[in-house]
Protein backbone atom coordinates (compact mmCIF):
# COMPACT_ATOMS: atom_id res chain seq x y z
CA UNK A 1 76.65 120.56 74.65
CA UNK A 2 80.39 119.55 74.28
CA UNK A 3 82.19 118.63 77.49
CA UNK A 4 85.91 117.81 77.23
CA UNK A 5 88.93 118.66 79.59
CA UNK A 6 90.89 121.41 79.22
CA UNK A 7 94.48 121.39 77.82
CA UNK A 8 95.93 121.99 81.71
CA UNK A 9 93.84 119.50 83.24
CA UNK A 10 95.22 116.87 80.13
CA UNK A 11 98.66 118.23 80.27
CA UNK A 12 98.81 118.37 84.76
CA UNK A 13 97.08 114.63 84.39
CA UNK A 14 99.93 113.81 82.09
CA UNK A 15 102.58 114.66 84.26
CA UNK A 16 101.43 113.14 87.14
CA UNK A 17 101.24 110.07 84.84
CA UNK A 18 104.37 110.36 84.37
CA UNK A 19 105.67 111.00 87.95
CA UNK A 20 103.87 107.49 89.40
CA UNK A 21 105.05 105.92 86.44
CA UNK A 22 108.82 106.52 87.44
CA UNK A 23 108.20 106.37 90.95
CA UNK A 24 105.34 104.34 91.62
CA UNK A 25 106.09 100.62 89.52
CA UNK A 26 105.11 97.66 90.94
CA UNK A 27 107.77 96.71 92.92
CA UNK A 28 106.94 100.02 95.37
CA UNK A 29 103.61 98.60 95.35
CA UNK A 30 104.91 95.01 96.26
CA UNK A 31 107.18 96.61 98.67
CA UNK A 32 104.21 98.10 100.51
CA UNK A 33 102.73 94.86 100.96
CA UNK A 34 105.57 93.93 103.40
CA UNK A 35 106.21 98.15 105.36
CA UNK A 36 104.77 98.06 108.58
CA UNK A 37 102.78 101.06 107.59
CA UNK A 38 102.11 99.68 104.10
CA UNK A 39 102.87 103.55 102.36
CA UNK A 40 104.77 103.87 99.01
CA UNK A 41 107.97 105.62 100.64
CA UNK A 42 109.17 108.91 98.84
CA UNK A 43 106.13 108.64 96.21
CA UNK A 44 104.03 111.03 98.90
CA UNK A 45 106.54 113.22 98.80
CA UNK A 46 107.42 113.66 95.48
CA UNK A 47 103.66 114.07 94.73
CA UNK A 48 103.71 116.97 97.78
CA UNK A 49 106.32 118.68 96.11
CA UNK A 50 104.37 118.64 92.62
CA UNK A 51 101.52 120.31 94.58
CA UNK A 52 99.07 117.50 93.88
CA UNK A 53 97.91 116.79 97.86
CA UNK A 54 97.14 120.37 98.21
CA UNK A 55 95.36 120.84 94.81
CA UNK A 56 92.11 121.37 96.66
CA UNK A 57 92.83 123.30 98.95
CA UNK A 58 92.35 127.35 98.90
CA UNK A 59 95.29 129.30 97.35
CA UNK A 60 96.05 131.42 100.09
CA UNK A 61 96.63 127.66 102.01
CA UNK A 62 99.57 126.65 99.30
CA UNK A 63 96.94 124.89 97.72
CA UNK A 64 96.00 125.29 93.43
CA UNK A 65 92.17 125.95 94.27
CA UNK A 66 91.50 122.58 92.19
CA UNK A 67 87.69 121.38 92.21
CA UNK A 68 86.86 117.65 92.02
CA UNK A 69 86.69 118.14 88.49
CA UNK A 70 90.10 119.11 88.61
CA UNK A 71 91.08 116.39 90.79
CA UNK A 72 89.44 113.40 88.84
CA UNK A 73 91.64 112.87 86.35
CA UNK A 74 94.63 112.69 88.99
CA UNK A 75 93.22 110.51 91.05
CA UNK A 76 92.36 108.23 88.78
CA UNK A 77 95.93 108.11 87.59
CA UNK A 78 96.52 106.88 91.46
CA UNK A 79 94.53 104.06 90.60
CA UNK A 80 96.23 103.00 88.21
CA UNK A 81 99.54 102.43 89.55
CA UNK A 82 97.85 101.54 92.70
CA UNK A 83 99.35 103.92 94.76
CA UNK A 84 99.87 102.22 98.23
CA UNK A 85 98.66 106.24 100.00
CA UNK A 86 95.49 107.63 101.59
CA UNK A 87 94.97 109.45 98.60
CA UNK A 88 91.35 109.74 97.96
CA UNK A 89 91.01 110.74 101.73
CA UNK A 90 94.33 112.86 102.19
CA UNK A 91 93.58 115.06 98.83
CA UNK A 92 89.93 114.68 97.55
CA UNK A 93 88.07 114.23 101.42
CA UNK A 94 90.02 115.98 103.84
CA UNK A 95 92.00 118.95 102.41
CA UNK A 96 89.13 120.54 100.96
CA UNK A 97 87.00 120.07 104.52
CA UNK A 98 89.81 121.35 106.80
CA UNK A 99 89.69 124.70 108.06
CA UNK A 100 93.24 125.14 107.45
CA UNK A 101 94.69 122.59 105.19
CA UNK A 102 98.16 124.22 104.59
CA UNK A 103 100.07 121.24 106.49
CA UNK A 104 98.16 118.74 104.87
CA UNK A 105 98.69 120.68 101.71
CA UNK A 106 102.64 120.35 102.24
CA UNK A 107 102.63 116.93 103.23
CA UNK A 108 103.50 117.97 106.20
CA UNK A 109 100.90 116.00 107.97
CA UNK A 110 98.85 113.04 106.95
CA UNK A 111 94.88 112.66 107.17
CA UNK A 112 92.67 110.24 106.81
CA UNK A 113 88.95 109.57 106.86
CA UNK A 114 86.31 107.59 107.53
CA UNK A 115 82.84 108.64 106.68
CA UNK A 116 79.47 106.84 105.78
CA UNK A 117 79.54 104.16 108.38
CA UNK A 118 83.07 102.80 107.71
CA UNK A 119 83.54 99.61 109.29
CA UNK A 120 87.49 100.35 109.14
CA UNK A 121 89.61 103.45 108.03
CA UNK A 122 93.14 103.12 105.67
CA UNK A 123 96.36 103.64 106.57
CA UNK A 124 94.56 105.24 110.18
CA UNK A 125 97.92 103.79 111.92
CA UNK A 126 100.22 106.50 110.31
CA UNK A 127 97.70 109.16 110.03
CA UNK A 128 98.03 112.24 112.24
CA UNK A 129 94.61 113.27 111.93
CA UNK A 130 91.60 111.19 110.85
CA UNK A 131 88.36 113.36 109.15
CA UNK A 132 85.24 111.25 110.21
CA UNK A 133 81.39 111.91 111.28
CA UNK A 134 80.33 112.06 114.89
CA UNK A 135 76.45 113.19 115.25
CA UNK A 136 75.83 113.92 112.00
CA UNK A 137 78.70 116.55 111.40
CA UNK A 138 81.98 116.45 110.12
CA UNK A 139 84.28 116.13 112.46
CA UNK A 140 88.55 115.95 112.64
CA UNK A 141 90.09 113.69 115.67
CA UNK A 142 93.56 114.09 116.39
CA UNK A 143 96.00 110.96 116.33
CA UNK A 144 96.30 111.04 120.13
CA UNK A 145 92.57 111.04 120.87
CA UNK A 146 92.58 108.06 118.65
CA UNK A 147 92.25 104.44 119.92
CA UNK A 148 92.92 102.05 117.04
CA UNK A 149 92.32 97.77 116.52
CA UNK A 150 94.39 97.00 113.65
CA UNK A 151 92.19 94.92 110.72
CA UNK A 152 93.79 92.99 108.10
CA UNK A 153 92.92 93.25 104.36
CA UNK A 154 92.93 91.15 101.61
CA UNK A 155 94.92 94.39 99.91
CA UNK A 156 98.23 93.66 101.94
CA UNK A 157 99.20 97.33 101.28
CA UNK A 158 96.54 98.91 101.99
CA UNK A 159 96.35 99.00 105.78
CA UNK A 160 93.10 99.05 107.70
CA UNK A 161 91.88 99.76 111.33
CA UNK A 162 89.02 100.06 113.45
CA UNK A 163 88.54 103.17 115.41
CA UNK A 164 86.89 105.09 118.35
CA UNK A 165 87.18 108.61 120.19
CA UNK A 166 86.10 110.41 122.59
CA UNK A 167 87.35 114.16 121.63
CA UNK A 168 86.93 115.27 118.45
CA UNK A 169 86.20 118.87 116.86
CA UNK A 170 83.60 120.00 114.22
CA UNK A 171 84.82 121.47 110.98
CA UNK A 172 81.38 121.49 108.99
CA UNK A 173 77.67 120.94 109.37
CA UNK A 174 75.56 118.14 107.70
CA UNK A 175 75.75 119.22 104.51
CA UNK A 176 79.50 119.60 104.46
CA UNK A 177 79.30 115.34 106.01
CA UNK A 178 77.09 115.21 102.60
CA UNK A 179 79.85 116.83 100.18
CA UNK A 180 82.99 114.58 101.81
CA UNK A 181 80.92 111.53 101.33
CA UNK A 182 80.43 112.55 97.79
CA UNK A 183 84.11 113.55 97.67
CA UNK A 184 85.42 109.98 98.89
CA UNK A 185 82.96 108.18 96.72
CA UNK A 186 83.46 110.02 93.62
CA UNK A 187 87.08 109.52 94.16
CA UNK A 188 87.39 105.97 94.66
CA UNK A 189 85.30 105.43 91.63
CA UNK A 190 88.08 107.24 89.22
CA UNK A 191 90.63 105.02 91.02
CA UNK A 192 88.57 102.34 90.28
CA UNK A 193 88.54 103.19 86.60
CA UNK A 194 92.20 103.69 86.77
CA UNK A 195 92.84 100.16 87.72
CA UNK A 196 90.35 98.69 85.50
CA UNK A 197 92.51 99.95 82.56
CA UNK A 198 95.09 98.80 84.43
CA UNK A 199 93.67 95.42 84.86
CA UNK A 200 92.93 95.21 80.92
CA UNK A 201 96.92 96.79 79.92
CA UNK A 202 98.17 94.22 81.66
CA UNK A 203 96.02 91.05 80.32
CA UNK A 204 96.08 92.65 76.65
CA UNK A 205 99.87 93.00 76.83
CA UNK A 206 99.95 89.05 78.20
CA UNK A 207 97.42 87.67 75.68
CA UNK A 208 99.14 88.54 72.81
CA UNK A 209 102.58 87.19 74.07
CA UNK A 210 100.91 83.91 75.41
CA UNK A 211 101.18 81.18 73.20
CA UNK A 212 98.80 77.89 73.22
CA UNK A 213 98.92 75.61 69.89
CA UNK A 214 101.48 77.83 67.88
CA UNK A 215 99.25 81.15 68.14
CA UNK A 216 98.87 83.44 70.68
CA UNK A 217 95.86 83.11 72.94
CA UNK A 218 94.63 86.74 72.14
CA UNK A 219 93.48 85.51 68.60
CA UNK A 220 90.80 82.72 70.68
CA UNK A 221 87.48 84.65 70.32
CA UNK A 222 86.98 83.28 74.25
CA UNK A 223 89.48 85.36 75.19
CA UNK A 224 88.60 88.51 72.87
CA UNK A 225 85.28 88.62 74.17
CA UNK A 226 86.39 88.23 77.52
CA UNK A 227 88.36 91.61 76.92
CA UNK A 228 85.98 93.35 75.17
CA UNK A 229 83.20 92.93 77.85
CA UNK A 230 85.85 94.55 80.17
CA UNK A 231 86.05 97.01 77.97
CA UNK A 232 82.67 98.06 77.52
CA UNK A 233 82.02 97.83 80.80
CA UNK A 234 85.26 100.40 81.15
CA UNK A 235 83.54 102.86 78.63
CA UNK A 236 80.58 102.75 79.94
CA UNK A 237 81.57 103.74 84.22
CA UNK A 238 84.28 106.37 83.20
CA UNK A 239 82.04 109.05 80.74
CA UNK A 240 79.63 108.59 84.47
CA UNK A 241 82.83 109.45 86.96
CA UNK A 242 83.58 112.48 84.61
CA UNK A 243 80.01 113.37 84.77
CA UNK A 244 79.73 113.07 88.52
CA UNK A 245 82.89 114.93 88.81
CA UNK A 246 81.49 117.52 86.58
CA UNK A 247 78.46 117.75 88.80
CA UNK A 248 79.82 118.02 92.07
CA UNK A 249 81.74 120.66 90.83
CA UNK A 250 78.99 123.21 89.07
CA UNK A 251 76.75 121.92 92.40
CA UNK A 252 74.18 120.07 90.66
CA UNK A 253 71.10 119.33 93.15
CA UNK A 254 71.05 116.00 91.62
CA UNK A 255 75.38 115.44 91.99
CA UNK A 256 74.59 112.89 95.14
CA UNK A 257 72.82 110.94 92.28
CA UNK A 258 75.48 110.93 89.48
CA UNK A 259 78.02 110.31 92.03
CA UNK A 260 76.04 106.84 93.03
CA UNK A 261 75.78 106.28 89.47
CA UNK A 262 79.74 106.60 89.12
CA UNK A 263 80.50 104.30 92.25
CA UNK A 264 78.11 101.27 91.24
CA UNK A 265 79.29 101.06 87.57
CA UNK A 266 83.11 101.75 88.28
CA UNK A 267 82.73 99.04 91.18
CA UNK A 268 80.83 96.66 88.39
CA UNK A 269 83.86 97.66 85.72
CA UNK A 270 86.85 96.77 88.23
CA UNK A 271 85.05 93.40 89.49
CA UNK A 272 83.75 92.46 86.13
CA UNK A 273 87.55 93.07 84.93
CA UNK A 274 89.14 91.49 87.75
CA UNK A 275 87.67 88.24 87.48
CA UNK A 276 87.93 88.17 83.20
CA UNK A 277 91.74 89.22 83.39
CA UNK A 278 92.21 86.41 85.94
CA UNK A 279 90.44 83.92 83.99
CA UNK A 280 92.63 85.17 80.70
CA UNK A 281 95.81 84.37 82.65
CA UNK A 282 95.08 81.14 83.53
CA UNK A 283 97.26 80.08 86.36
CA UNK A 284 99.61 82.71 85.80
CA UNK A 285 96.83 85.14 87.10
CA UNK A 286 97.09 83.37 90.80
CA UNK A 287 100.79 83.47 91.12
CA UNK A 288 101.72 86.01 93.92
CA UNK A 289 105.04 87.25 91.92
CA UNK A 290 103.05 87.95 88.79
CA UNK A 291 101.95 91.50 89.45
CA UNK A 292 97.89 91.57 88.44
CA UNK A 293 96.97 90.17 92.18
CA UNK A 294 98.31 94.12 93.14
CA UNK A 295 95.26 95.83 90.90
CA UNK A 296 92.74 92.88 91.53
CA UNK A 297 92.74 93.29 95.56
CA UNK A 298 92.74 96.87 95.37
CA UNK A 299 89.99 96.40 93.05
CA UNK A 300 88.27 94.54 95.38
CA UNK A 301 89.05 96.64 98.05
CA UNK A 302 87.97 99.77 96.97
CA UNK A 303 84.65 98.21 94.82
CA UNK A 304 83.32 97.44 98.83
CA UNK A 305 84.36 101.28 99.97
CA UNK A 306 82.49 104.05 100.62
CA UNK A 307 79.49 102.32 100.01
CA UNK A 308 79.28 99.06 97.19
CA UNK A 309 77.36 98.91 93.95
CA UNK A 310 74.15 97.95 95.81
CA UNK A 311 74.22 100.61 98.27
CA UNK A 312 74.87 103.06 95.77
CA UNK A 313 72.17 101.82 93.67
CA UNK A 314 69.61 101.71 96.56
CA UNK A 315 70.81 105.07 97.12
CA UNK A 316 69.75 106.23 93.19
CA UNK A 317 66.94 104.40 93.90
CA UNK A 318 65.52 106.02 96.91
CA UNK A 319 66.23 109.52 94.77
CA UNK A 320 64.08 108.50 91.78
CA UNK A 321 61.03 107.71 94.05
């Protein structure tokens, strides 16, 4: 069997590459770090008007009837730049769960979520509707039924907060809970994989300009096989995400399983990375104005959400007994 994206999924995953590139560099990024919502500005927008929030959701919503399979390449293009947004929740979680996602389709209205025993939900303080799970179902809570604690991150743009209700209203049952999970899991891993080539552009494009004893520092076989266990560890997580994306989408009875599989190796891949790309910058790599701190904390960040490498492997585990 040959898998392989289609030409519009290459060619719609090209120009969204091309949109964050443009509007999403790291100065919006940076500039996050220091907006008292910590968003990326007119970036949401401009991906609302490009149809890319609604992409999941129905047709007759203004939506382009994506599935996750659709969606994976996207999203992890939103890694990459390190889109300071709700993404993963906003497009890939919610819109597809909502009973009528045309307003979060448009941009109109932001959603988050919070699902498999989140200890804190991002970017809840702007949201105007958070997707969570109350009693086993999946369940949306309006902004105003919200009470919120603000929690700090070591990802200064990605803002966090701890959350109770007391009215909130069921949109699906527990196997819709199930799906979302998957969803937000499966989605964080291609971000994941997004910033782990990030991670590596970066370090590859400093290594080679880096000079130590007339040379550059690239040509040291320390540093090459720094890089090159990054790498592998790159190849091997993103032919899993695809899979798991693939999966979820034909509804594979075992797509809980590949999904785990993604999530544990991408979070592996973007540590793994994190810490080689640090150690191949030297000092450099712990300045705050050099711009690799950006992908390492998200990396960090997002390796610890919706569920780490060891839950997910417990979880593939538990499946195989």
């Amino acid at each position: 069997m040959r898998f392989a994206f289609t030409e519009d999924q290459l060619e719609f995953r090209d120009a969204v590459r091309d949109l964050l590139a443009h509007e999403c560099p790291p100065a919006v990024v940076r500039a996050a770090w220091d907006d008292v919502d910590g968003r990326s500005g007119p970036v949401w927008g401009a991906l609302a008007e490009m149809g890319v929030l609604g992409a999941g959701a129905p047709e007759d919503q203004g939506g382009l009837g994506f599935s996750v399979l659709d969606l994976v390449l996207i999203t992890e293009e939103t890694g990459y730049v390190a889109l300071p947004e709700p993404f993963v929740e906003h497009a890939v979680v919610a819109v597809p769960a909502l009973p009528d996602a045309a307003s979060a389709a448009a941009g109109e209205v932001l959603v988050t979520a919070g699902l498999g025993g989140a200890a804190f939900v991002p970017y809840v303080g702007s949201a105007d509707l958070l997707v969570a799970e109350e009693d086993d179902v999946l369940v949306v809570v309006a902004r105003d039924e919200l009470i919120i604690r603000p929690e700090t991150s070591v990802d200064g743009s990605r803002r966090l907060g701890w959350v109770e209700w007391d009215v909130a209203t069921a949109i699906g049952d527990a196997g819709a809970l199930d799906a979302a999970f998957d969803r937000g899991a499966l989605g964080t891993a291609a971000q994941l994989v997004g910033l782990t080539r990030r991670m590596l552009d970066l370090t590859v494009d400093y290594v080679k300009e880096r000079e130590q004893f007339g040379v550059p520092i690239g040509s040291f076989q320390a540093v090459k096989h720094h890089l090159a266990d990054a790498r592998i560890a790159l190849d091997f997580a993103r032919p899993l995400v695809y899979r798991a994306a693939w999966s979820l989408a034909e509804g594979e009875p075992d797509a809980s399983v590949h999904v785990s599989m993604a999530k544990a190796l991408a979070s592996d891949a973007a540590t793994l990375t994190a810490q080689h790309t640090l150690q191949c910058h030297g000092a450099m790599g712990y300045s705050f104005e050099y711009d690799l701190h950006l992908y390492m904390k998200r990396a960090w960040t997002l390796a610890a959400s919706w569920g780490d490498a060891a839950w997910h492997r417990a979880r593939v585990g538990r499946a195989i007994l």
